[in-house]
Protein backbone atom coordinates (compact mmCIF):
# COMPACT_ATOMS: atom_id res chain seq x y z
CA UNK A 1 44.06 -15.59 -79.38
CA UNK A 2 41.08 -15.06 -76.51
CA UNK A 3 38.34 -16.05 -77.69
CA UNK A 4 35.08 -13.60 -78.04
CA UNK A 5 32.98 -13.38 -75.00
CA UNK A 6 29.42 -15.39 -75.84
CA UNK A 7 27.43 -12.87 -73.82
CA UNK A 8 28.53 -9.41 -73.62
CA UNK A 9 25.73 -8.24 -70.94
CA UNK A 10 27.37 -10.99 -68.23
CA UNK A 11 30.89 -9.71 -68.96
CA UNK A 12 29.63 -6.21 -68.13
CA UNK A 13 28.14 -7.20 -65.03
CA UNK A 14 31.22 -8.73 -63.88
CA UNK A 15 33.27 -6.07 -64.99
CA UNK A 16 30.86 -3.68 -63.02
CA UNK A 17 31.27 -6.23 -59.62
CA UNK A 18 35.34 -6.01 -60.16
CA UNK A 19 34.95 -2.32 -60.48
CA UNK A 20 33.30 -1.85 -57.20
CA UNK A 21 35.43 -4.40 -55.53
CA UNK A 22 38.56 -2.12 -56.46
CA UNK A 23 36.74 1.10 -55.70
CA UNK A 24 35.23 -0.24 -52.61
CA UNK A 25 31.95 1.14 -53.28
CA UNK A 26 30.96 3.73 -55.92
CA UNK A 27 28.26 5.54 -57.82
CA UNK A 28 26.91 4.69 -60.79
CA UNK A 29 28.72 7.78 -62.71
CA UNK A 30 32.23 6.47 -61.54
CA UNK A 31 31.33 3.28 -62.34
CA UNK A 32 30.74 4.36 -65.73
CA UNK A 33 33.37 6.69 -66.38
CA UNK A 34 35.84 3.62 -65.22
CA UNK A 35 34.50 1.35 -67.62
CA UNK A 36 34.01 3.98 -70.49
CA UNK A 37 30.20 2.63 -70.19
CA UNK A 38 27.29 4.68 -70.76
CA UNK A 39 25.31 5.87 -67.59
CA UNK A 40 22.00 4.04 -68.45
CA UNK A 41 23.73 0.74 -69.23
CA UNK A 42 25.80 0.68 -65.72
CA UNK A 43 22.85 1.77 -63.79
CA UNK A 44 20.62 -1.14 -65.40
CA UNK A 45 23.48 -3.54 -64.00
CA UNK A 46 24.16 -2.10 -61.04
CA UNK A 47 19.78 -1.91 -60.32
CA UNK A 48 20.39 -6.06 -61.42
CA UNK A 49 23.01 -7.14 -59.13
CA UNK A 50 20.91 -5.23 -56.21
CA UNK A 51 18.01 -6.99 -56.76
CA UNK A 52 19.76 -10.06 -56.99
CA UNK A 53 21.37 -9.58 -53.77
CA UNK A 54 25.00 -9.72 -55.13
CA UNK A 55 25.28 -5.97 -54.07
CA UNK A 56 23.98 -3.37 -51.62
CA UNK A 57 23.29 0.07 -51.97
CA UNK A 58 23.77 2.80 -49.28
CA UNK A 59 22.99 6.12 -49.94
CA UNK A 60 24.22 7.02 -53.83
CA UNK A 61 26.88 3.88 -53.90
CA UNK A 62 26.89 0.39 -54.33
CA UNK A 63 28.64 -2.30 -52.54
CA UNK A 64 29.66 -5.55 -53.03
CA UNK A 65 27.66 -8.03 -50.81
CA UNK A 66 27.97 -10.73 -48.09
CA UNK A 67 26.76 -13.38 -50.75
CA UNK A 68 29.85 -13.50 -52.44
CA UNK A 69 31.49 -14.82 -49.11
CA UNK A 70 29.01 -17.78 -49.52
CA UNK A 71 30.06 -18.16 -53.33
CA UNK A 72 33.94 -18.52 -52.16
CA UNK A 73 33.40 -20.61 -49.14
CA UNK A 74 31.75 -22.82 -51.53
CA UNK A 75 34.90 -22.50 -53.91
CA UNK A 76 37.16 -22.80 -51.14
CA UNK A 77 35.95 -25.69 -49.21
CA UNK A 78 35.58 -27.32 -52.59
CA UNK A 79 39.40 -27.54 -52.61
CA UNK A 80 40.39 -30.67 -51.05
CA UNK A 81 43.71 -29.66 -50.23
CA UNK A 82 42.56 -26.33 -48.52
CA UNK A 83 40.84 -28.74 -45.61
CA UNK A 84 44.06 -30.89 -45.29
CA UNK A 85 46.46 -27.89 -45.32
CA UNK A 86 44.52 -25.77 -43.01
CA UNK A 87 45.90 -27.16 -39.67
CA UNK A 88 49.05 -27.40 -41.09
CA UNK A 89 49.08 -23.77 -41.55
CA UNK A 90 47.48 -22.40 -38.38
CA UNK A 91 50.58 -25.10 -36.96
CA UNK A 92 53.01 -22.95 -38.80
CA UNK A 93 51.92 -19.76 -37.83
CA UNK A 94 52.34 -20.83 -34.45
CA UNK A 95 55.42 -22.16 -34.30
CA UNK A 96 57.12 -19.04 -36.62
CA UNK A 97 55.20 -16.14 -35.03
CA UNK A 98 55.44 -14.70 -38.21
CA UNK A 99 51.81 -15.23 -41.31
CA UNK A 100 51.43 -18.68 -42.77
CA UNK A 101 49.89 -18.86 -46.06
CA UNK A 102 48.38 -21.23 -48.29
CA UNK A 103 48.02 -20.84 -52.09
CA UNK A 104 46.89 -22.45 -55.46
CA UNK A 105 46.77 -21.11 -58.97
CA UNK A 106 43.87 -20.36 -61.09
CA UNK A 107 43.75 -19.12 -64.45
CA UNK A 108 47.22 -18.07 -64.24
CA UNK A 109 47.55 -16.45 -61.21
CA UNK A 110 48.29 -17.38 -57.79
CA UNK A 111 45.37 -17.33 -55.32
CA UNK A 112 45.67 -16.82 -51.16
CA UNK A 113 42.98 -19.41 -50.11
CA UNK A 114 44.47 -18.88 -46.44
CA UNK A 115 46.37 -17.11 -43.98
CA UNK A 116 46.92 -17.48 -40.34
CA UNK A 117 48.66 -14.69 -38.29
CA UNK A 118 51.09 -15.81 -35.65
CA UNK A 119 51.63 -13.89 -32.24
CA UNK A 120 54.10 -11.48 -33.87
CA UNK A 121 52.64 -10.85 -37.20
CA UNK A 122 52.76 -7.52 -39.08
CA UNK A 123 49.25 -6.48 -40.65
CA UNK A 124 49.78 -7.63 -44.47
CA UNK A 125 46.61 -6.58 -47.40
CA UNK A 126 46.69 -10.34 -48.50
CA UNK A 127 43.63 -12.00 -47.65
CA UNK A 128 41.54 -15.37 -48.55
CA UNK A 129 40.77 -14.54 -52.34
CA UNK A 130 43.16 -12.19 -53.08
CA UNK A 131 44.84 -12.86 -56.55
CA UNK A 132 48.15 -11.71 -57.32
CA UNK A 133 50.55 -12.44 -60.16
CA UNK A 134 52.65 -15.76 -59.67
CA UNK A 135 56.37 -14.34 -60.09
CA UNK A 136 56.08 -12.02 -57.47
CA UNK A 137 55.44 -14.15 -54.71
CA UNK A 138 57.47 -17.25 -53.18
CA UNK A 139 54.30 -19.35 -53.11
CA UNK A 140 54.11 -18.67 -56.73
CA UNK A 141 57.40 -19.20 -58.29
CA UNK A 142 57.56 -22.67 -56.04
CA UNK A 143 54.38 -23.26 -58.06
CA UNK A 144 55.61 -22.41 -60.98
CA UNK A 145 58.99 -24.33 -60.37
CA UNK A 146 57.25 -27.64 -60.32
CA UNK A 147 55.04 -27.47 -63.36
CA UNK A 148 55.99 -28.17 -66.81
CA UNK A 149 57.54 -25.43 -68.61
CA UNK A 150 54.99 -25.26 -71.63
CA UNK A 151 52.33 -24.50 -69.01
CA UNK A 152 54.54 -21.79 -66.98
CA UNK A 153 55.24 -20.31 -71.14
CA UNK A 154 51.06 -20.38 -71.44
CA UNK A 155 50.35 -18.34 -68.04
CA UNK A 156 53.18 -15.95 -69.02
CA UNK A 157 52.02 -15.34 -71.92
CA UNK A 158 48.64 -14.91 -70.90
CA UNK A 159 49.82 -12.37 -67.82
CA UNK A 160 53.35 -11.35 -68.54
CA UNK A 161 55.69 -10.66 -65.83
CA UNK A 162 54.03 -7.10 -64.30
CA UNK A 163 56.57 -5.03 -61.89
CA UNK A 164 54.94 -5.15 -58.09
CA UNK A 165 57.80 -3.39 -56.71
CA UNK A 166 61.68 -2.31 -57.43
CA UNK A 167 62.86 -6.24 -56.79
CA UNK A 168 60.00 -8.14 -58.61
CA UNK A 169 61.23 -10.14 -61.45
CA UNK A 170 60.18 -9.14 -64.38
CA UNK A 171 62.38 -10.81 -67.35
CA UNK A 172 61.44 -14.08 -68.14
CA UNK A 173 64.99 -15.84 -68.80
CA UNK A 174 65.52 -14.46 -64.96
CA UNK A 175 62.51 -15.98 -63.57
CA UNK A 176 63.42 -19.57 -65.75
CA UNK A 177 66.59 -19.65 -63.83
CA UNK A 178 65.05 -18.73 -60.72
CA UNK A 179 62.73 -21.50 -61.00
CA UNK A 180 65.72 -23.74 -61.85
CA UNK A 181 67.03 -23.51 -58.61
CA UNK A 182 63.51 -23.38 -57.04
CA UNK A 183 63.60 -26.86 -58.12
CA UNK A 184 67.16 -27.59 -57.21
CA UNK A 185 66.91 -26.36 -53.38
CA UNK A 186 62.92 -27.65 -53.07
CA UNK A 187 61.23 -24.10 -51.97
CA UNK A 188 61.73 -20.51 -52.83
CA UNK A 189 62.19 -17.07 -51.63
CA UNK A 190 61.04 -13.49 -52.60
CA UNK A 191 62.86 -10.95 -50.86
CA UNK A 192 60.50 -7.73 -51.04
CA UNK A 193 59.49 -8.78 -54.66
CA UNK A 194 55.35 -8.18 -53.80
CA UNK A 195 55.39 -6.27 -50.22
CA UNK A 196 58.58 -3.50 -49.73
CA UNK A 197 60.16 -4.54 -46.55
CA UNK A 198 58.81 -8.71 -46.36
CA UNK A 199 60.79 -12.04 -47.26
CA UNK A 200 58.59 -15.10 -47.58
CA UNK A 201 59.67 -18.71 -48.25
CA UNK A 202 57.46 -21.39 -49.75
CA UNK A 203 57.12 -24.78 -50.02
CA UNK A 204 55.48 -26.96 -52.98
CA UNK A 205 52.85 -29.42 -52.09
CA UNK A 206 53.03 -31.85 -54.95
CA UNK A 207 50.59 -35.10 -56.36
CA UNK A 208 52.70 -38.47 -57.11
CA UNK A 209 53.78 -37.08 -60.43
CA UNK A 210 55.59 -33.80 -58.92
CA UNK A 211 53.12 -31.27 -59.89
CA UNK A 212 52.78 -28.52 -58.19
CA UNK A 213 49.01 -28.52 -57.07
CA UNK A 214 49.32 -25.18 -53.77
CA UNK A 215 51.76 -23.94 -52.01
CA UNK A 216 52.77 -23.10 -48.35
CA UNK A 217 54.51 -20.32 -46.93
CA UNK A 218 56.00 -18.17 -44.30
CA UNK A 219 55.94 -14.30 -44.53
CA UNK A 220 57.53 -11.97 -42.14
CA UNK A 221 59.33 -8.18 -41.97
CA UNK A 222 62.62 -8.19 -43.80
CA UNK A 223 64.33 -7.82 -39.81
CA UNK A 224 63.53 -10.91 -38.36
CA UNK A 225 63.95 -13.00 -41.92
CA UNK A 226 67.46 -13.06 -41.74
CA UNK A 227 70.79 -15.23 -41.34
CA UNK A 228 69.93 -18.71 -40.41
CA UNK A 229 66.48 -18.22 -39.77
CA UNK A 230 66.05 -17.81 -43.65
CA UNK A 231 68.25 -19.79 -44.59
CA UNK A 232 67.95 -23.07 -42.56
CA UNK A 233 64.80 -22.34 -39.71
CA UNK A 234 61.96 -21.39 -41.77
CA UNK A 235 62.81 -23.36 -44.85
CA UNK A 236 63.19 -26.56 -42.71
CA UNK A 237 59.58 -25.98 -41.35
CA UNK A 238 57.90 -25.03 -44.44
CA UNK A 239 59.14 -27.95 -46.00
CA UNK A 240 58.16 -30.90 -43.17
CA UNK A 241 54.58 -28.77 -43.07
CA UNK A 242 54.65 -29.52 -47.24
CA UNK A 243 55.28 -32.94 -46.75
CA UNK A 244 52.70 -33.75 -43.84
CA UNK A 245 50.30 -31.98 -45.97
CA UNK A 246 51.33 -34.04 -49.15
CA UNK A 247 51.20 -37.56 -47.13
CA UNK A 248 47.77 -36.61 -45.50
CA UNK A 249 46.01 -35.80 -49.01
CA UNK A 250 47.58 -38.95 -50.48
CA UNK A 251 45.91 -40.64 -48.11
CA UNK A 252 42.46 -39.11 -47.02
């Protein structure tokens, strides 16, 4: 059972800073009417955050701010692995022509901390930040695949299995087997599970005991991910990219 929240006026706020993130800007009266908050409340946040410099206001609506790309920088670069894997994965963009990505999971969910484009990328809405759920991406289930099952049960249960599009999994003796032979092959596939029309194929990058601590990945349009080049190409070079990544942490 989730525990209560210790102070209710700091859950507001950051329910007020997620609001305007998925609006992308807003008044105070939509702000309110999306949380189900009264008027005066919202506005005394939203005057808060201002003055504190975590949003802006132009005109009637409020923005989120610039000094939230300091606050995830900070997050970011403190991820060891994000500085070691970030060569790697402008390498694989490269060499694929198609987005590399690099991902971790926090509090259940799988988190882009990177993505290069190569030369023949499509534009994609996943960004540095972005948090999606775990089973409906490749770099998720590989994540998934190489953690212990009680853990995989506790993030389930804390997220369930929500429906992205037509193909995302969504039964969770499916996605079990899935990660089954996830483990069995050593990466994994979605095939239009998040984005309609884009394969992707990941890669674990694991400590010494086999946990899963980020993943790697390829992503490209459902026409050029085909035959051997998604079956032998891609996986071949998201996999050596892993394991340079893997050697290089062990080792820094």
């Amino acid at each position: 059972m989730t525990e209560p929240v210790p102070v209710k006026a700091a859950k507001i706020s950051l329910e007020v800073v997620e609001t305007l993130r998925e609006l992308e800007g807003a008044g105070v009266s939509e702000v309110a009417q999306r949380l189900d908050k009264p008027t005066s409340t919202v506005h005394d946040h939203l005057r808060t955050l201002e003055q504190e410099e975590y949003l802006v206001k132009e005109g009637k609506e409020y923005y989120v701010s610039t000094r939230f790309l300091q606050l995830g920088n900070q997050a970011r670069s403190r991820q060891k692995v994000f500085e070691i894997a970030r060569p790697e994965i402008d390498e694989l963009a490269e060499k694929t022509g198609e987005h590399a990505n690099f991902m971790i999971e926090e509090h259940g969910l799988g988190v882009f901390l990177y993505k290069a484009r190569g030369q023949n990328a499509v534009q994609l809405d996943t960004h540095a930040g972005m948090r999606v759920p775990l089973q409906t991406t490749a770099l998720g289930k590989t994540i998934m695949a190489f953690r212990p099952r009680a853990k995989v049960e506790a993030i389930l249960d804390r997220h369930g299995l929500p429906k992205v599009t037509e193909q995302t999994i969504t039964d969770r003796a499916e996605l079990f087997d899935t990660l089954d032979q996830v483990r069995e092959r050593g990466y994994a596939y979605d095939d239009e599970e998040r984005v309609k029309g884009m394969r992707c194929l990941a890669a674990p990058i694991v400590d010494e005991d086999g946990y899963a601590i980020a993943a790697v990945s390829v992503s490209g349009p459902k026409s050029r991910m085909q035959e051997e080049r998604f079956t032998d190409e891609i996986p071949d070079q998201i996999l050596r990219s892993a394991n340079v990544i893997e050697v290089n942490l062990t080792y820094s």
